[in-house]
N, C-alpha and C. Protein backbone atom coordinates (compact mmCIF):
# COMPACT_ATOMS: atom_id res chain seq x y z
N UNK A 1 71.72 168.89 174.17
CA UNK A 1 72.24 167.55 174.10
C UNK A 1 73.67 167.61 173.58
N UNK A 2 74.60 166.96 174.27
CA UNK A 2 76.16 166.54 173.69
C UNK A 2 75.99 165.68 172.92
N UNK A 3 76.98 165.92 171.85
CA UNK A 3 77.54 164.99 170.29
C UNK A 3 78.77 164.80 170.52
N UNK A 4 79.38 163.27 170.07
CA UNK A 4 80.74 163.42 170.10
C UNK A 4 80.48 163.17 168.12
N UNK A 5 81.41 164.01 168.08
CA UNK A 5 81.59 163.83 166.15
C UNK A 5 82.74 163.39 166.25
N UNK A 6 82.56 162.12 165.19
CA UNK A 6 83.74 161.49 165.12
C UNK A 6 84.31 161.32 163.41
N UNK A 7 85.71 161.91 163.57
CA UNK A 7 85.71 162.55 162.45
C UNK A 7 87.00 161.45 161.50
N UNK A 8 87.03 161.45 160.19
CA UNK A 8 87.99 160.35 159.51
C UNK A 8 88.67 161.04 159.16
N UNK A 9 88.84 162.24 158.39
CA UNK A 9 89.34 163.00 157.88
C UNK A 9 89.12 162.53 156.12
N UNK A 10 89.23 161.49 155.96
CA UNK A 10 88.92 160.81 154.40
C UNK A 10 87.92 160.87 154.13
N UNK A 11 87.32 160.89 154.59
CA UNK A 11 85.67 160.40 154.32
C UNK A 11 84.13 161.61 155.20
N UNK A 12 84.90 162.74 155.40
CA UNK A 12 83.77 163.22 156.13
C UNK A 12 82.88 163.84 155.31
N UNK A 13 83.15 164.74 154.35
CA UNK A 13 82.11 164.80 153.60
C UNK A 13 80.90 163.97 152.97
N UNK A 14 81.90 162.59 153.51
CA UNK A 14 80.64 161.59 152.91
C UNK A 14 79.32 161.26 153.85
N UNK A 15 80.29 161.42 154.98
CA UNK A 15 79.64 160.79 156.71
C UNK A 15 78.85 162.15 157.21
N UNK A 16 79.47 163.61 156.62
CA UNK A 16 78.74 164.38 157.56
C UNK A 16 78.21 165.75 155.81
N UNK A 17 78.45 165.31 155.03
CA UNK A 17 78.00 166.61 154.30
C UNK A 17 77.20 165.60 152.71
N UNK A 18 76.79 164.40 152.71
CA UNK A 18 76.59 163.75 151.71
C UNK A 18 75.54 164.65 150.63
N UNK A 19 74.65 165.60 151.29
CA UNK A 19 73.78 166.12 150.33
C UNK A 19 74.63 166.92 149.57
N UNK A 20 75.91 167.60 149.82
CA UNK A 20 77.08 168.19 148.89
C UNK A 20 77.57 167.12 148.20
N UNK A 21 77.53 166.16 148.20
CA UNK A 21 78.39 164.84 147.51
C UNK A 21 77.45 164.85 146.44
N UNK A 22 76.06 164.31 146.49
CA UNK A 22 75.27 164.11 145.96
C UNK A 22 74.92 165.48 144.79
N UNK A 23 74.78 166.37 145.38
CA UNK A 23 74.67 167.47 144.16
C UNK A 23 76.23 167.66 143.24
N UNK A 24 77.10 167.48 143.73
CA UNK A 24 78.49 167.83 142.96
C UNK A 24 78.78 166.88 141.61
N UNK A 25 77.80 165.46 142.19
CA UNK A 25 78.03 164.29 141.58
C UNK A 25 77.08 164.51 140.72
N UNK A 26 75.87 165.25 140.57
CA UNK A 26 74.50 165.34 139.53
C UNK A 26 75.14 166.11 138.49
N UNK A 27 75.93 167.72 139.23
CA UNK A 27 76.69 168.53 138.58
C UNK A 27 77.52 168.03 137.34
N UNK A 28 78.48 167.52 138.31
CA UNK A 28 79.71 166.83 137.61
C UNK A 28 79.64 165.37 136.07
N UNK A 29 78.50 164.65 136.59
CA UNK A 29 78.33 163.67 135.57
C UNK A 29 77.33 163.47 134.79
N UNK A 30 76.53 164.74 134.57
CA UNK A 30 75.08 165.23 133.85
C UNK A 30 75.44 164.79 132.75
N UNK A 31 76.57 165.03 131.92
CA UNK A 31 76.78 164.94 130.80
C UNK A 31 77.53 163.26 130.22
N UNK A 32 77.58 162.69 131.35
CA UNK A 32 78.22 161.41 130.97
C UNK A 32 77.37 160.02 130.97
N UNK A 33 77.55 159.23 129.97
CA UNK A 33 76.78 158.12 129.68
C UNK A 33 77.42 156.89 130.29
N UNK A 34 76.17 156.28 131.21
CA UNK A 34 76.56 155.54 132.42
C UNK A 34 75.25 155.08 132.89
N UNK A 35 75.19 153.74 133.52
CA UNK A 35 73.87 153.41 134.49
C UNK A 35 74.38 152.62 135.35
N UNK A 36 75.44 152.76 136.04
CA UNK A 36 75.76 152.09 136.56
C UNK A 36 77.49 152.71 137.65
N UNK A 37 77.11 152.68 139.04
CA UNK A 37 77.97 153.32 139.99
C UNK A 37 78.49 151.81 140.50
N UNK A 38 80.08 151.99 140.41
CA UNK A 38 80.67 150.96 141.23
C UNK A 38 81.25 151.44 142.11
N UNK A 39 81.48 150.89 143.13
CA UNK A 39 82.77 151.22 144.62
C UNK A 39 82.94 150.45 145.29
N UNK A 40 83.74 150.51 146.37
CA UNK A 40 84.26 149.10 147.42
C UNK A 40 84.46 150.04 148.90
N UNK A 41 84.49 149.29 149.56
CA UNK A 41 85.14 149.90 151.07
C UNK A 41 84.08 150.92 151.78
N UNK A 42 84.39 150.86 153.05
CA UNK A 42 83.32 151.40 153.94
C UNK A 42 82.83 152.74 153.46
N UNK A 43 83.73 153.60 152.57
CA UNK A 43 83.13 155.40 152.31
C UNK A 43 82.17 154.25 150.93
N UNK A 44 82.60 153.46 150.14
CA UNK A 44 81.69 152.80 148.95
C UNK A 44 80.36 152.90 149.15
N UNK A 45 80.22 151.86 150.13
CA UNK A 45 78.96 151.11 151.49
C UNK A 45 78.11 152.15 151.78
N UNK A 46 78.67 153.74 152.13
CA UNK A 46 78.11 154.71 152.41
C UNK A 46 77.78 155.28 150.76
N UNK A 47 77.88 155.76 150.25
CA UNK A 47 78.42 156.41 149.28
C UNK A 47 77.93 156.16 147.82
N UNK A 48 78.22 154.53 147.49
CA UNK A 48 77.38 154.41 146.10
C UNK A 48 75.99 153.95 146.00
N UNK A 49 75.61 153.38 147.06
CA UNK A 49 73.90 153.18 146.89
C UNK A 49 72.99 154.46 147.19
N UNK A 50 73.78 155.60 147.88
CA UNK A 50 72.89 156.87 148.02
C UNK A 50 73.21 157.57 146.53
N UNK A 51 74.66 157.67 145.80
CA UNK A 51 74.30 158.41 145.24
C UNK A 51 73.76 157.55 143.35
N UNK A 52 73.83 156.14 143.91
CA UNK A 52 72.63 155.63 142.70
C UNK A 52 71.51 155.88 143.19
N UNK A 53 70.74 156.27 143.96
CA UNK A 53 69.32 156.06 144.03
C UNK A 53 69.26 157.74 143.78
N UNK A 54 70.51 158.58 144.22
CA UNK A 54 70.09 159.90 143.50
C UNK A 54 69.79 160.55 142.57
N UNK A 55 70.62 159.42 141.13
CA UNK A 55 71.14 159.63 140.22
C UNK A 55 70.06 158.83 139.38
N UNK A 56 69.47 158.08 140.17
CA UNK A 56 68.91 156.99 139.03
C UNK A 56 69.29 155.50 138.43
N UNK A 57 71.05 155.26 139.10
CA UNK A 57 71.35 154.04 138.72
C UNK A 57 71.65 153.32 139.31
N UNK A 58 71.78 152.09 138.57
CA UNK A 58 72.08 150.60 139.10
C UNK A 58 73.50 151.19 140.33
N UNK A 59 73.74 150.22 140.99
CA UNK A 59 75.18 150.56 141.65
C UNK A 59 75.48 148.98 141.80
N UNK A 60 77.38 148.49 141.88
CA UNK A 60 77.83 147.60 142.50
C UNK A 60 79.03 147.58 143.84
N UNK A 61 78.74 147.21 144.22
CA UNK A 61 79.89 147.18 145.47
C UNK A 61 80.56 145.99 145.44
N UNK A 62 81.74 146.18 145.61
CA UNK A 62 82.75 145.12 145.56
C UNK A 62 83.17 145.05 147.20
N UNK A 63 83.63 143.83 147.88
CA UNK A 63 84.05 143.49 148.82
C UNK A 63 85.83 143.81 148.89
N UNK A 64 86.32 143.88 149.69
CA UNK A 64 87.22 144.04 150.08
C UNK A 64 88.79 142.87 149.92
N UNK A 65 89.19 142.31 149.55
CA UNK A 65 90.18 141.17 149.66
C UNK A 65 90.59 140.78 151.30
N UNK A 66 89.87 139.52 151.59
CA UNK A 66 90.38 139.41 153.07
C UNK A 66 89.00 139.65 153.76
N UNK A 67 88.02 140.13 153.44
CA UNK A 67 86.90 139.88 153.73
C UNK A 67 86.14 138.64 154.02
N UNK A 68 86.03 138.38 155.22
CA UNK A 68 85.60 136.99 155.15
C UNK A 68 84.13 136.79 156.18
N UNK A 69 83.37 137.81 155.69
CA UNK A 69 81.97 137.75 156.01
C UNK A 69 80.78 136.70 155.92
N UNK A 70 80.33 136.53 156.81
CA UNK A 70 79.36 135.26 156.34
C UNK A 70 78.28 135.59 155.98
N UNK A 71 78.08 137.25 155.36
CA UNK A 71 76.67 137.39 154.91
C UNK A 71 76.25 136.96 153.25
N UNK A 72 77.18 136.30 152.66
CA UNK A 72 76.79 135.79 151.20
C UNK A 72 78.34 135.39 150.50
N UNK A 73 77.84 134.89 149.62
CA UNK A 73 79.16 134.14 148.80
C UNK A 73 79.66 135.30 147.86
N UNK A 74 79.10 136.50 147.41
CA UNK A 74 79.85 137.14 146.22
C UNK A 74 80.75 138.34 146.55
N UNK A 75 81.04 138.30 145.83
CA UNK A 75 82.31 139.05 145.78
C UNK A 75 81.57 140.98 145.15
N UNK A 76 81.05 140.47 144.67
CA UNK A 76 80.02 141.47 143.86
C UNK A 76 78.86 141.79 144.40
N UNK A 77 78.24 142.68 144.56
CA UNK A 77 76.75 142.80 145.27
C UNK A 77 75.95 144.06 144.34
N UNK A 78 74.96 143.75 143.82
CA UNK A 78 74.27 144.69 143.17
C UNK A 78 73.80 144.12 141.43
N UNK A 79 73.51 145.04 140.57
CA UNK A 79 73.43 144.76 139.29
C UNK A 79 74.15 145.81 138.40
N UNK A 80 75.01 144.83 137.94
CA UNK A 80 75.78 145.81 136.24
C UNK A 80 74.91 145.96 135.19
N UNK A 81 75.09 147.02 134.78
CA UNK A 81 74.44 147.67 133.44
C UNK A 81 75.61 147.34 132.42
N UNK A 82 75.68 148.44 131.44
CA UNK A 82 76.50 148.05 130.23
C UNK A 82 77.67 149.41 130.11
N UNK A 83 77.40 150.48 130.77
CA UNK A 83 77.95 151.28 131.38
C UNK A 83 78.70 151.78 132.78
N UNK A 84 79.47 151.75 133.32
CA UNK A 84 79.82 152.09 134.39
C UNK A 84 81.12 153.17 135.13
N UNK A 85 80.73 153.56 136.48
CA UNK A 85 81.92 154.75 136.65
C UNK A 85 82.44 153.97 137.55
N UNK A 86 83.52 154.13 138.09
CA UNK A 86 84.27 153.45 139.97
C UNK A 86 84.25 154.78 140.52
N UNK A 87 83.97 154.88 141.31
CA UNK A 87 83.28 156.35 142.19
C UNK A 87 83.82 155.55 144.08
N UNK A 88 85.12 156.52 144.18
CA UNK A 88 85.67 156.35 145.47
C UNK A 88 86.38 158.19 145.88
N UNK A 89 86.46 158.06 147.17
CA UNK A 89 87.11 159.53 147.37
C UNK A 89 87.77 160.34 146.38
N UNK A 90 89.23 158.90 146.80
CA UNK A 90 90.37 159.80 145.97
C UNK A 90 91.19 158.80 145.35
N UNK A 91 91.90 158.57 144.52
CA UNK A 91 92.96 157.87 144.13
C UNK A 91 94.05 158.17 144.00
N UNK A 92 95.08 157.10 144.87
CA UNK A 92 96.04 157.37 145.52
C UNK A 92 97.32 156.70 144.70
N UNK A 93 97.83 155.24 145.00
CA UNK A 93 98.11 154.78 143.81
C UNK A 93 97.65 154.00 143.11
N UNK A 94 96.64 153.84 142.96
CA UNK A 94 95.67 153.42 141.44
C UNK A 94 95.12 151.65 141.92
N UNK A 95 96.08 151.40 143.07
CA UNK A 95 95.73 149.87 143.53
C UNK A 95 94.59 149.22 143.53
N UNK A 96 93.74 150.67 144.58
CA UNK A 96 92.07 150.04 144.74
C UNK A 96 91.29 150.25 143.12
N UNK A 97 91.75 151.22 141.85
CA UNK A 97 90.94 151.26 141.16
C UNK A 97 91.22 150.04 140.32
N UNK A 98 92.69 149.81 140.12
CA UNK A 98 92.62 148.34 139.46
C UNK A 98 92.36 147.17 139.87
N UNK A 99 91.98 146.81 140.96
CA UNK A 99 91.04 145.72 141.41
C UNK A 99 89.88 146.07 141.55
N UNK A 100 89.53 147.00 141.32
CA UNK A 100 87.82 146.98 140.78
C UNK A 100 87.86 146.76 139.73
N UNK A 101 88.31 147.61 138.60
CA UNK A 101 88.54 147.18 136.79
C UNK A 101 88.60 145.53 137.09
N UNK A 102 89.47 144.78 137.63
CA UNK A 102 90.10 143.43 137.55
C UNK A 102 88.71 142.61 138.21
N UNK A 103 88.00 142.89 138.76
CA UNK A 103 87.08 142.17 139.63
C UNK A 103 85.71 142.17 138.68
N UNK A 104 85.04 143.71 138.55
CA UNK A 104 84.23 144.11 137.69
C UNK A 104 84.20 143.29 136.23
N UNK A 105 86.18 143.37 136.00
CA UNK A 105 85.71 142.45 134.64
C UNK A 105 85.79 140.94 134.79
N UNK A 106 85.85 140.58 136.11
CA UNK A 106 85.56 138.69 135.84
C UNK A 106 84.38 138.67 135.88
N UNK A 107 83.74 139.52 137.14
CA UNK A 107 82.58 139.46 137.04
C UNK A 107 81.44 139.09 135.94
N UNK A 108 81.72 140.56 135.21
CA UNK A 108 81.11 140.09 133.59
C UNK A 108 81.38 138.98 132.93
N UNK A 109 82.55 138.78 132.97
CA UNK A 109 83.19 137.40 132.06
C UNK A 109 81.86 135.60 132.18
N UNK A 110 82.46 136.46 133.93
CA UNK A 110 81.74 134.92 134.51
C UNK A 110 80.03 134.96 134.20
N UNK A 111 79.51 135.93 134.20
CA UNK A 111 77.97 136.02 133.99
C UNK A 111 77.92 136.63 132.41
N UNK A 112 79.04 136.02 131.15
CA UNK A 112 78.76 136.60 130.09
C UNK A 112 77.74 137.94 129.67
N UNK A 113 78.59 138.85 130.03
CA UNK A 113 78.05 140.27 130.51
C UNK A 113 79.00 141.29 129.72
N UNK A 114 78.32 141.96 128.77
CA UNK A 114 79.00 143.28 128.48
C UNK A 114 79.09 144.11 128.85
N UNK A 115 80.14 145.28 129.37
CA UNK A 115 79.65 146.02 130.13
C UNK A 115 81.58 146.89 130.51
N UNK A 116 81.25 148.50 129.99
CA UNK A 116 82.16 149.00 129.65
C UNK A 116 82.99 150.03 131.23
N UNK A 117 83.76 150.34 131.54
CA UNK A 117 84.17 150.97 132.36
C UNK A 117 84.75 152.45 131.57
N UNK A 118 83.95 153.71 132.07
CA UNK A 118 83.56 154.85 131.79
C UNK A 118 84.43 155.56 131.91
N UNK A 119 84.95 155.76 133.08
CA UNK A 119 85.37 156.67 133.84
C UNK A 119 85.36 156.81 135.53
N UNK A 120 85.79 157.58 136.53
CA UNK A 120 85.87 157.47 137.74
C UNK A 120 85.74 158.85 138.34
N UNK A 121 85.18 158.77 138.96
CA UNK A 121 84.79 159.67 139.81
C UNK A 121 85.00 160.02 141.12
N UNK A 122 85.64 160.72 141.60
CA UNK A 122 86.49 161.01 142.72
C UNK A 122 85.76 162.17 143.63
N UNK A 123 85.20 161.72 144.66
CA UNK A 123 84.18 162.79 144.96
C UNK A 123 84.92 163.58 146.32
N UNK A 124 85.99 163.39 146.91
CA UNK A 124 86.60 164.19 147.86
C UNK A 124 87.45 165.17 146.92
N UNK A 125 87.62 164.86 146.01
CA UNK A 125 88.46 165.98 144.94
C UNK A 125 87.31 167.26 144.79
N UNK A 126 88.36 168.07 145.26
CA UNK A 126 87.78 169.70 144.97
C UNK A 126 87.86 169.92 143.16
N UNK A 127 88.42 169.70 142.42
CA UNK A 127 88.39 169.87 141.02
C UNK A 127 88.83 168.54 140.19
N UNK A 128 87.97 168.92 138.91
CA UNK A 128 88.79 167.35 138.17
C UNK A 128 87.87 166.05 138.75
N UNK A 129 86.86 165.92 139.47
CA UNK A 129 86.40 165.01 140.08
C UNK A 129 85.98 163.97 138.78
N UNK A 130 85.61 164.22 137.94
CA UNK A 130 85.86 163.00 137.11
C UNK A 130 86.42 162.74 135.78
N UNK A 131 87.11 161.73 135.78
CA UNK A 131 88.26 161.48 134.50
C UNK A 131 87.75 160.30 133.71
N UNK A 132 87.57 160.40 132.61
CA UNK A 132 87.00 159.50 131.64
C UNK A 132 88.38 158.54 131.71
N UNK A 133 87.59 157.50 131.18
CA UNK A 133 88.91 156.11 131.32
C UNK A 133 89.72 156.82 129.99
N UNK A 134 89.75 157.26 128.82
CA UNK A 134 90.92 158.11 128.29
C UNK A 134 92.22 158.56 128.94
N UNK A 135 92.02 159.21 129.76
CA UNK A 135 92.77 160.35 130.40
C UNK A 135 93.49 159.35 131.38
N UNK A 136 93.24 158.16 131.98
CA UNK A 136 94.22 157.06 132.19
C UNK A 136 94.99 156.36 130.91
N UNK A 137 94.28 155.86 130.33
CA UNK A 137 94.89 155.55 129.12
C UNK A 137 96.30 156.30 128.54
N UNK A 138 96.11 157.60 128.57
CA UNK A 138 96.95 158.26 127.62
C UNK A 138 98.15 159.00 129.41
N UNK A 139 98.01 158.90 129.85
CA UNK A 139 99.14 158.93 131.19
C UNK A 139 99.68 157.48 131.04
N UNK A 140 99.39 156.58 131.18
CA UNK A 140 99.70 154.85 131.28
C UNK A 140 101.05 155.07 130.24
C-alpha cells in the first residue's frame, strides 16, 4: 500500500514519533511539581491531552486569537489545577508563551482560582527541554 507522509517540519515528532515525546516528557519532568499541562495551537490539540493522560494530569488548551469557532464560548477548555507547565514545541519570541501566562491568568482571576505557572516545556528541543519559570525571570 502507498502513503503520502505529509510532513511540517515543526511538529513531526509530534504527528509521527509521539511515543518519543511522551517518554522524554516522563524523563524530563519526573522531578517537577505540577498537575496540570497547558498549550494552544494545532501541535497543543495534538500534544497536551496525550501527554496528560500519560502523565496523569489535568491539561488546558487555550484557543487561538481570531478563532472564531462555533463549537463553545471559552476561550479555555479543560480543568486547572494549582500547578501548571505551558508545554509547546519551541519558543521563539516568547509571544505565544505570554498569552498563555496572560489568558491562563484571567482565567483564574475570573473563576477565583489559584493556580501557579511552573515552568515550560519545550518538547521539539533536543536539550534544556524544560525551564522552570526562574530561569525566565532572571534573563527578563
Amino acid at each position: 500500500m502507498s502513503v503520502a507522509l505529509f510532513r511540517t517540519g515543526y511538529m513531526d515528532d509530534a504527528l509521527y514519533n509521539l511515543e518519543s515525546v511522551i517518554e522524554s516528557a516522563k524523563a524530563d519532568l519526573a522531578d517537577v511539581d505540577f498537575d496540570t499541562i497547558v498549550g494552544t495551537g494545532f501541535s497543543g490539540g495534538v500534544v497536551i491531552p496525550t501527554l496528560a493522560l500519560a502523565l496523569g494530569k489535568r491539561f488546558v488548551l487555550i484557543r487561538k486569537e481570531g478563532d472564531d469557532s462555533h463549537h463553545g464560548p471559552g476561550r479555555l477548555i479543560g480543568s486547572l489545577g494549582e500547578r501548571w507547565v505551558f508545554v509547546d514545541d519551541f519558543v521563539s519570541t516568547g509571544s505565544t508563551r505570554a498569552r498563555v501566562i496572560e489568558k491562563v491568568e484571567c482565567g483564574a482571576m475570573l473563576e477565583d482560582h489559584q493556580t501557579t505557572h511552573v515552568g515550560d516545556y519545550m518538547y521539539a528541543n533536543k536539550t534544556n527541554r524544560y525551564q522552570p519559570v526562574e530561569n525566565w525571570e532572571e534573563a527578563a
